[in-house]
Protein backbone atom coordinates (compact mmCIF):
# COMPACT_ATOMS: atom_id res chain seq x y z
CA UNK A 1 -24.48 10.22 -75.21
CA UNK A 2 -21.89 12.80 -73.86
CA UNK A 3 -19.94 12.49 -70.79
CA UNK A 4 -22.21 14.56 -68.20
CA UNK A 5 -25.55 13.88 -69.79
CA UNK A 6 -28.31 12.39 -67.71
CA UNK A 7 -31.11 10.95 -69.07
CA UNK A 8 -33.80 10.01 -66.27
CA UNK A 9 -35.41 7.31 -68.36
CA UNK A 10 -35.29 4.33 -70.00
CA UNK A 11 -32.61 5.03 -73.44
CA UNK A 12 -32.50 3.08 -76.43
CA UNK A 13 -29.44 3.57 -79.57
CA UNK A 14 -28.77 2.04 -82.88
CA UNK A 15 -26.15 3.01 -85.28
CA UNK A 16 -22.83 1.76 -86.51
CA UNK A 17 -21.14 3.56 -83.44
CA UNK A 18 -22.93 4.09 -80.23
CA UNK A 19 -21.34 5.60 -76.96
CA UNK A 20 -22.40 5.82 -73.92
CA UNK A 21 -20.63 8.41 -71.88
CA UNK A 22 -23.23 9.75 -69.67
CA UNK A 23 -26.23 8.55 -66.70
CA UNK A 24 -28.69 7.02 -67.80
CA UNK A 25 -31.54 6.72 -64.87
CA UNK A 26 -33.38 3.24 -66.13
CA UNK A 27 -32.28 0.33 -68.65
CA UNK A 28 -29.98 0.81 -71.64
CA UNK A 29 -30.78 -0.74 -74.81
CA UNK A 30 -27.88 -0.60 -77.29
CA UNK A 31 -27.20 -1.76 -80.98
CA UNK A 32 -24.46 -1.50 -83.12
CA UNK A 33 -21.32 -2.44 -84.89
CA UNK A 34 -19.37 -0.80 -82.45
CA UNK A 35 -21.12 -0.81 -78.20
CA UNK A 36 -19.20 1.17 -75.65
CA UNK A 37 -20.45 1.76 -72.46
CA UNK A 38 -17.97 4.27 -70.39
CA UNK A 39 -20.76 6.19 -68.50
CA UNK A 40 -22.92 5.33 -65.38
CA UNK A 41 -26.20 2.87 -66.18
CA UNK A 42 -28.49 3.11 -63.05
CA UNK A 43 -30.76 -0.16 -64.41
CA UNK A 44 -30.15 -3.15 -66.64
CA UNK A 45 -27.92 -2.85 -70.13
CA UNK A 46 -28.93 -4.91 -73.27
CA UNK A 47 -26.44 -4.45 -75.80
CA UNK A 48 -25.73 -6.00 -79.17
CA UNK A 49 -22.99 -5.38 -81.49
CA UNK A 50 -19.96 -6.83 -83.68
CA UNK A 51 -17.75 -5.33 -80.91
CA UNK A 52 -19.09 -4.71 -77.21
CA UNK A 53 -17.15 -2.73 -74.50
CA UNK A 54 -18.58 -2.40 -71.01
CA UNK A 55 -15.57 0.27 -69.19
CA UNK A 56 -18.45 1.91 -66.87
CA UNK A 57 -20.74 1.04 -64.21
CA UNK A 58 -23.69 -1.51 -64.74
CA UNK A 59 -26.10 -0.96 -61.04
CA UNK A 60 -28.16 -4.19 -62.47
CA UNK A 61 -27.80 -6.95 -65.00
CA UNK A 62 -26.10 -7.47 -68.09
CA UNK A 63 -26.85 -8.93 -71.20
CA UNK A 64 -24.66 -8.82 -74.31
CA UNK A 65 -23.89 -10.74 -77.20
CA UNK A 66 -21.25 -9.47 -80.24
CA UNK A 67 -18.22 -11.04 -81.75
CA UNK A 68 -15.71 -9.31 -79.32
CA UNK A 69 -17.23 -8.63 -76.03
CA UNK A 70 -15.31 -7.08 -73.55
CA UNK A 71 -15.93 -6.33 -69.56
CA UNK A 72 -13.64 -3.96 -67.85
CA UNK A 73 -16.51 -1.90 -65.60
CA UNK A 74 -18.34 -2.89 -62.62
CA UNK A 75 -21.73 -4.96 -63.15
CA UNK A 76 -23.85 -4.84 -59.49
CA UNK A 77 -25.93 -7.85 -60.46
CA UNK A 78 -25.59 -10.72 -62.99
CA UNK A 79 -23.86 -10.62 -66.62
CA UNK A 80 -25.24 -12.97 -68.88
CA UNK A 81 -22.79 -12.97 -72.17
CA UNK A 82 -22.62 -14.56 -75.22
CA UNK A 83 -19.75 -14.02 -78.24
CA UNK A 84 -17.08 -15.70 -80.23
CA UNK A 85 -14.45 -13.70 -77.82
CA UNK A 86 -15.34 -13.00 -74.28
CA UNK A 87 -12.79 -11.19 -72.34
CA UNK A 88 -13.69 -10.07 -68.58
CA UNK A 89 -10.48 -7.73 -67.43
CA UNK A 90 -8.54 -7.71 -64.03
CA UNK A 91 -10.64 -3.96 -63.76
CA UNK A 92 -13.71 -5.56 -63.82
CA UNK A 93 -15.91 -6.15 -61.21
CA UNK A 94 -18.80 -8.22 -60.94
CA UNK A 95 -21.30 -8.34 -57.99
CA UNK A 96 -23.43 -11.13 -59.02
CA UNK A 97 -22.98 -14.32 -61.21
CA UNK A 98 -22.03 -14.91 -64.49
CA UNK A 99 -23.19 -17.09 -67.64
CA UNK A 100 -21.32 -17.08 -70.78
CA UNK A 101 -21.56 -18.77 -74.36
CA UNK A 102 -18.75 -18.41 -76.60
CA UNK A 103 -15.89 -19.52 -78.43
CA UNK A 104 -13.04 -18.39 -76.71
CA UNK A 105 -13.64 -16.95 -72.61
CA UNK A 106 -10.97 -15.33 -70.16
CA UNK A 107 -12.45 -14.41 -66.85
CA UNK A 108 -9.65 -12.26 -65.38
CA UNK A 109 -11.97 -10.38 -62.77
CA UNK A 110 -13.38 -11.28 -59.65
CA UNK A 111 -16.33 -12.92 -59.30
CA UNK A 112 -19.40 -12.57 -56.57
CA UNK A 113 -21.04 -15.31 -57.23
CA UNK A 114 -21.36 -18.91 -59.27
CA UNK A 115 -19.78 -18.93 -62.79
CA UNK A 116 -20.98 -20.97 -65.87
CA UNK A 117 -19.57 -21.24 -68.73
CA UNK A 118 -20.25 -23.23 -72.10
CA UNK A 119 -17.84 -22.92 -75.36
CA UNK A 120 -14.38 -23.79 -76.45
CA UNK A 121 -12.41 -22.29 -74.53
CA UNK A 122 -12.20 -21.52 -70.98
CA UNK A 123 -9.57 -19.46 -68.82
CA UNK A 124 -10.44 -18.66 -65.33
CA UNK A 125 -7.79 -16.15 -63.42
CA UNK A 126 -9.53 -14.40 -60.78
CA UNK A 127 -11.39 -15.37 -57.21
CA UNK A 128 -14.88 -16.75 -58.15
CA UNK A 129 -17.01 -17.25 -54.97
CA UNK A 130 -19.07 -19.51 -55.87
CA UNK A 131 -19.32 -22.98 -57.86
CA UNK A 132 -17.60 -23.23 -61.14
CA UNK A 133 -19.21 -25.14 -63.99
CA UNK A 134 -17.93 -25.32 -67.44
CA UNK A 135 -18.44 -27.37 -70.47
CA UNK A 136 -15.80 -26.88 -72.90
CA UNK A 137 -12.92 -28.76 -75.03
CA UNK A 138 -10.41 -26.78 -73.14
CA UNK A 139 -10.23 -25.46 -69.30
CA UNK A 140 -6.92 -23.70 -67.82
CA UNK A 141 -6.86 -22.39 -64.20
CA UNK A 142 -4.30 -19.61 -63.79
CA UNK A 143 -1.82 -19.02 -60.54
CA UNK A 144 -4.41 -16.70 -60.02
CA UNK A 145 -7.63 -18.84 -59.88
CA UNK A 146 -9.41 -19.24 -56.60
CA UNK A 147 -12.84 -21.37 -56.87
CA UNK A 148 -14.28 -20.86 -53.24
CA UNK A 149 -16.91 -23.65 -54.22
CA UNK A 150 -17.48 -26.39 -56.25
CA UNK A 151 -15.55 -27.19 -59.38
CA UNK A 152 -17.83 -28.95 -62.14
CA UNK A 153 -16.92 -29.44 -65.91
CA UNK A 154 -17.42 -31.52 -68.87
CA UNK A 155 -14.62 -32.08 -71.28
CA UNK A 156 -12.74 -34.79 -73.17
CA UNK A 157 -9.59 -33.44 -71.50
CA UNK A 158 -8.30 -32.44 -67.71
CA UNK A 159 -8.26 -28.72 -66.97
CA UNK A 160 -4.75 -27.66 -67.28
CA UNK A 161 -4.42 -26.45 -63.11
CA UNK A 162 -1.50 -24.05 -62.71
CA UNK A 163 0.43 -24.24 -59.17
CA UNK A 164 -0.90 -21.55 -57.43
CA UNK A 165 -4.40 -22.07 -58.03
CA UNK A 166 -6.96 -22.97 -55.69
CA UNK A 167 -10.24 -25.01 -55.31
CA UNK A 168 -11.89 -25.40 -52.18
CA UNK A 169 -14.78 -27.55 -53.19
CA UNK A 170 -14.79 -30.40 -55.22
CA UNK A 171 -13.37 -30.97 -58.32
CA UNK A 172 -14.58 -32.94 -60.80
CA UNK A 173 -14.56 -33.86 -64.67
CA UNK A 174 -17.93 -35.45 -66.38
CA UNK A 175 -17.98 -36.69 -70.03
CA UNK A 176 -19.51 -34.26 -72.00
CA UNK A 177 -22.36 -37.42 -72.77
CA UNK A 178 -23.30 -36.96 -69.50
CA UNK A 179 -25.02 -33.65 -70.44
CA UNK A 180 -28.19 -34.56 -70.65
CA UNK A 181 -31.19 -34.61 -67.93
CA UNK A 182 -30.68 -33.63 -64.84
CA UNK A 183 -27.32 -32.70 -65.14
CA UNK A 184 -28.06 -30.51 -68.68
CA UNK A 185 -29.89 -27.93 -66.86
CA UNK A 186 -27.15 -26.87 -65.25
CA UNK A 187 -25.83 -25.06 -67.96
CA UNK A 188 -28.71 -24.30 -69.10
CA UNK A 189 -28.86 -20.39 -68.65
CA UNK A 190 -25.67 -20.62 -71.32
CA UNK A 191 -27.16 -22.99 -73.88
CA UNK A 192 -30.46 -21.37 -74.29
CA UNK A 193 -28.40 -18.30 -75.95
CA UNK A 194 -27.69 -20.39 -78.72
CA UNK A 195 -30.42 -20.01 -80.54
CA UNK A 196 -31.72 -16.01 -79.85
CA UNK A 197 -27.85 -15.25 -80.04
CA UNK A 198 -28.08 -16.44 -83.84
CA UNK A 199 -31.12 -14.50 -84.73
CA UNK A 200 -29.79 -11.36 -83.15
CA UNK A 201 -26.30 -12.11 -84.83
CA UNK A 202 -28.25 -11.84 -88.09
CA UNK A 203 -30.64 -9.19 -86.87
CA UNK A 204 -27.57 -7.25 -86.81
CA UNK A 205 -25.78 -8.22 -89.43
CA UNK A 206 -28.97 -6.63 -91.59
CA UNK A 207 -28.79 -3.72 -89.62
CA UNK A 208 -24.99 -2.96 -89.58
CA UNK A 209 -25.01 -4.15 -93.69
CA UNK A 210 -27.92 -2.14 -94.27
CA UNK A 211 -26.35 1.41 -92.48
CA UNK A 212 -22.91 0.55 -94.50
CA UNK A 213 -25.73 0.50 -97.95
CA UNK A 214 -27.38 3.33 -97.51
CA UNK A 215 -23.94 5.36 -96.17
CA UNK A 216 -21.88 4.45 -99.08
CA UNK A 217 -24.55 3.87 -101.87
CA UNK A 218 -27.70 5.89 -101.16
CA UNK A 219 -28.41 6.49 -104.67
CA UNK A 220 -28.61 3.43 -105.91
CA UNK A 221 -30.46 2.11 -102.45
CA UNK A 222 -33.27 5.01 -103.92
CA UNK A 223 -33.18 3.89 -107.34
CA UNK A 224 -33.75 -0.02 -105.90
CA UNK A 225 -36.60 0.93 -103.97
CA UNK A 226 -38.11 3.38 -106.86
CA UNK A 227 -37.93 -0.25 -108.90
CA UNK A 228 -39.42 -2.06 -106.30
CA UNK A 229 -42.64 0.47 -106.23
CA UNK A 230 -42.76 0.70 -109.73
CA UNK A 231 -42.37 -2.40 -111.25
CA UNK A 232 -43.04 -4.76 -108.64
CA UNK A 233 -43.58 -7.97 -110.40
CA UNK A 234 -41.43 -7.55 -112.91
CA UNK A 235 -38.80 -7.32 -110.14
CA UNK A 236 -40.35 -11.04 -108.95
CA UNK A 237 -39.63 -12.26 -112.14
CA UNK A 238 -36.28 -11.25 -112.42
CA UNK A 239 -35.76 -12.25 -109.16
CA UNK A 240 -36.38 -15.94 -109.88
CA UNK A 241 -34.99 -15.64 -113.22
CA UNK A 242 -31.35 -14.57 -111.46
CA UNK A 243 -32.06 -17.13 -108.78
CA UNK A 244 -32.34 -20.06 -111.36
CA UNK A 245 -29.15 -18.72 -113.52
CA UNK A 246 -26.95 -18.48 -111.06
CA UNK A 247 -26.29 -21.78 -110.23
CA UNK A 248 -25.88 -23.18 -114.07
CA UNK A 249 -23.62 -19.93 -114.66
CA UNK A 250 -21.83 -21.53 -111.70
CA UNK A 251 -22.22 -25.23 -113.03
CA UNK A 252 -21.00 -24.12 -116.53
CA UNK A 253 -17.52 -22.11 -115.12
CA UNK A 254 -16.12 -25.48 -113.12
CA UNK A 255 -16.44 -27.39 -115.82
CA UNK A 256 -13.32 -25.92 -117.02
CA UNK A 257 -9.77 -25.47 -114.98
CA UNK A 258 -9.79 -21.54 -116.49
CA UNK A 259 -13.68 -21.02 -114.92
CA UNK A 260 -13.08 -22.76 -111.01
CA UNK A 261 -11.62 -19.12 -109.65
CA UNK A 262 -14.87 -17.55 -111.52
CA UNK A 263 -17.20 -19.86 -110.66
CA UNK A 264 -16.08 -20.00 -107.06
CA UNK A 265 -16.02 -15.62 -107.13
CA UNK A 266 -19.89 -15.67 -108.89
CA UNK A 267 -20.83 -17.89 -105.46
CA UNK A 268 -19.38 -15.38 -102.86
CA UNK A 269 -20.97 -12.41 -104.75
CA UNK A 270 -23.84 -14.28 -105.46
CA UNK A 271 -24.45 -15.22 -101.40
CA UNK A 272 -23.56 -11.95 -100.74
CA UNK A 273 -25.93 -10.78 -102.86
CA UNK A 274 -28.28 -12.67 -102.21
CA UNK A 275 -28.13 -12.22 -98.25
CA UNK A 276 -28.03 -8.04 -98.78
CA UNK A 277 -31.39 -8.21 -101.35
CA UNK A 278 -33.81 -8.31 -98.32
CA UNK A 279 -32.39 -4.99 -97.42
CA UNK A 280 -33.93 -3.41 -100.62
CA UNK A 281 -37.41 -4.96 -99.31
CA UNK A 282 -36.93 -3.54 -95.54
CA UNK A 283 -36.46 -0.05 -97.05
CA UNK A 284 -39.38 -0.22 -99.48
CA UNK A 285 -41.56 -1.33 -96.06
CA UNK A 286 -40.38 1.39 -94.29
CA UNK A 287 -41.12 4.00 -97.27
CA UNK A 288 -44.50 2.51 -97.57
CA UNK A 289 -45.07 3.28 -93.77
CA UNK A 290 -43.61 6.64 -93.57
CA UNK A 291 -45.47 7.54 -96.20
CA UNK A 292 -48.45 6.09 -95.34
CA UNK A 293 -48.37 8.26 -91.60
CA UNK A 294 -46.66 10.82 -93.46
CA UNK A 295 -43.56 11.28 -91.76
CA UNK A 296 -41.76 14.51 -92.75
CA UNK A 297 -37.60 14.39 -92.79
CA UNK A 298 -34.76 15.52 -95.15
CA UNK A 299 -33.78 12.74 -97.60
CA UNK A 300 -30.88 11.36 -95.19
CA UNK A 301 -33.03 10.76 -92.00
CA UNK A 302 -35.85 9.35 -94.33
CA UNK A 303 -33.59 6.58 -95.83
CA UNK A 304 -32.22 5.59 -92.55
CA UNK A 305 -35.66 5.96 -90.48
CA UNK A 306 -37.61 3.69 -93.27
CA UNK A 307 -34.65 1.09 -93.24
CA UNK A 308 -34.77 0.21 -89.19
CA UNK A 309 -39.04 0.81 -89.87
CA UNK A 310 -38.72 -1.88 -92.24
CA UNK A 311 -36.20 -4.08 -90.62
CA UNK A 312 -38.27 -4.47 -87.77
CA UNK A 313 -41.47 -5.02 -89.07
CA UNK A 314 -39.34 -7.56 -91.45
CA UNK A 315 -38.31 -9.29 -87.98
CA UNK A 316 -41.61 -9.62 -86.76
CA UNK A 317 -43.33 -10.91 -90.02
CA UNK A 318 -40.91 -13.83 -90.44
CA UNK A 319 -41.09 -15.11 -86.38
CA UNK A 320 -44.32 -16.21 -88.06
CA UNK A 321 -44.15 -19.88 -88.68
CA UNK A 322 -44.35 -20.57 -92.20
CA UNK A 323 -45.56 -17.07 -93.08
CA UNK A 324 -42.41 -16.35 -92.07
CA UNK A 325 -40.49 -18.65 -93.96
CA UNK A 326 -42.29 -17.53 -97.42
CA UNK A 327 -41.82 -13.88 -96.18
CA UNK A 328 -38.00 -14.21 -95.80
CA UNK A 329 -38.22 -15.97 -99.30
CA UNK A 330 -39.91 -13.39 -101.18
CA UNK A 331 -37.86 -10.84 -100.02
CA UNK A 332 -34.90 -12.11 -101.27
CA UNK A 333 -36.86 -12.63 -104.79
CA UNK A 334 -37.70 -9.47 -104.74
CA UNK A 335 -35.04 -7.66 -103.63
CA UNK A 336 -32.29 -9.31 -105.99
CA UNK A 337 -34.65 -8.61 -108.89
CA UNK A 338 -35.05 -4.95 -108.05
CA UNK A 339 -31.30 -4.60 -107.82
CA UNK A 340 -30.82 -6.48 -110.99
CA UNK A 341 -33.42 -4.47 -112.72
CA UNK A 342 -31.75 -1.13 -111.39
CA UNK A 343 -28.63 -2.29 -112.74
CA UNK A 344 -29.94 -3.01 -116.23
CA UNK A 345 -31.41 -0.05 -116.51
């Protein structure tokens, strides 16, 4: 969305780049390998990608999760973040509280209200005006850091305190045992990420992997597919066929010193492959259903609309419990034999 657009409703975006430049009058739903956010969001912003930037205005709440997530805008309510990096600037603002899950955090902005955190490591350097409650290995208070409540955490170690820094509540350090019950809910609001943050990381993983597919090999993405409606058990068969080889190819290359660095190179191209074969499966969904409601669009918008078609009724289908377990297993089955098949012939 361009700078100066203004969209007076709810806006959704996928793609392997999405910017937001513009107003958008309602909630912002954004996925992609690359999120930025520079415009004006009048409602809450969901966004999901391998690298999040928030530089504009958020009026509501925030929820993102990527593997670099980074705040330097103004969030009027509550940010709720999860990533492996989490970096909130001095430029940020934010009105409300904040919850964060991730690997490494640095909270440089000002906060309005009660901060929790749960990860590995925590840096605090701004005015938070509320309680502080953390449970990681490793804490660090800056010259900077003012806690204008209570200061709570749960680590093996003491919280490296800089001179300078200020708590006005109590302090205090728990064993990280003493995070269950009661006490466990606390941090709650963090922990439950864990789990939804590791089926979106995957959700887009598929998505970002599939775009990069169909971008750099649509051909052969066609020629899969064309397999897969053709000669659908025949690609089952090769499919299990491939999936029982692999591993005695494997077994059979370590026996010997000269095979390890083969062996070891058939695994990661074997996982990757492996992992990328449900793709195939997702794109023959989505053809099925486009042409089943018979969608019209050039060649290019087909491929890409039938992918995120099939991708999320792929999601869907395997939240299922044990459907989706045997969905999620056929589809790689299928998928690998279809792309083996396409290579043979």
């Amino acid at each position: 969305m361009a700078e100066g657009e203004v969209v007076d409703q709810d806006y959704g975006a996928v793609a392997e780049v999405v910017r937001i430049s513009g107003t958008v009058l309602g909630d912002v739903y954004a996925v992609g390998g690359q999120v930025f956010i520079d415009g004006r969001v009048e409602g809450d912003l969901l966004a999901l990608g391998g690298v999040v930037h928030i530089a504009g205005e958020v009026t509501q709440n925030v929820r993102a999760a990527g593997g670099e997530v980074v705040v330097s805008g103004t969030i009027g309510r509550n940010a709720t973040i999860a990533g492996v990096n989490v970096t909130f600037t001095d430029e940020a603002r934010v009105q409300g509280g904040v919850v964060i899950g991730g690997a490494n955090v640095f909270l440089s902005s000002p906060v309005g209200k009660e901060v929790r955190v749960a990860g590995r490591n925590f840096t605090l350097a701004n005015v938070v005006a509320g309680d502080v409650e953390a449970a990681v290995e490793n804490i660090g208070l800056t010259g900077r850091a003012r806690i204008e409540g209570d200061f709570t955490y749960w680590s093996n170690k003491e919280a490296q305190i800089d001179e300078g820094a200020v708590v006005l509540g109590v302090q205090e350090r728990k064993s990280p045992q003493q995070l269950t019950g009661r006490v466990g809910k606390i941090i709650e609001p963090a922990t439950r990420w864990v789990k939804p943050v590791l089926g979106l990381s995957s959700f887009f993983t598929t998505l970002l992997l599939g775009f990069l597919l169909i971008r750099f090999f649509p051909g052969f993405s066609r020629a899969t597919v064309h397999t897969l409606q053709a000669a659908k058990w025949r690609s089952l068969t090769t499919g299990i066929t491939a999936l029982l080889f692999i591993p005695l190819l494997f077994g059979i290359l370590i026996i010997t010193i000269v095979g390890i660095p083969l062996g070891f190179l058939l695994l990661f191209v074997s996982s990757l492959l492996l992992y990328t074969s449900r793709i195939f499966v997702m794109l023959f969904l989505g053809q099925f259903l486009l042409d089943r409601f018979s969608v019209r669009k050039n060649r290019e918008e087909r491929q890409g609309l039938a992918f995120v078609l099939g991708l999320a009724v792929y999601s869907l289908l395997i939240l299922i419990p044990v459907v989706g377990w045997l969905v999620s297993f056929g589809a790689m089955l299928f998928g690998l034999g279809a792309a083996a098949e396409t290579v043979k012939e």
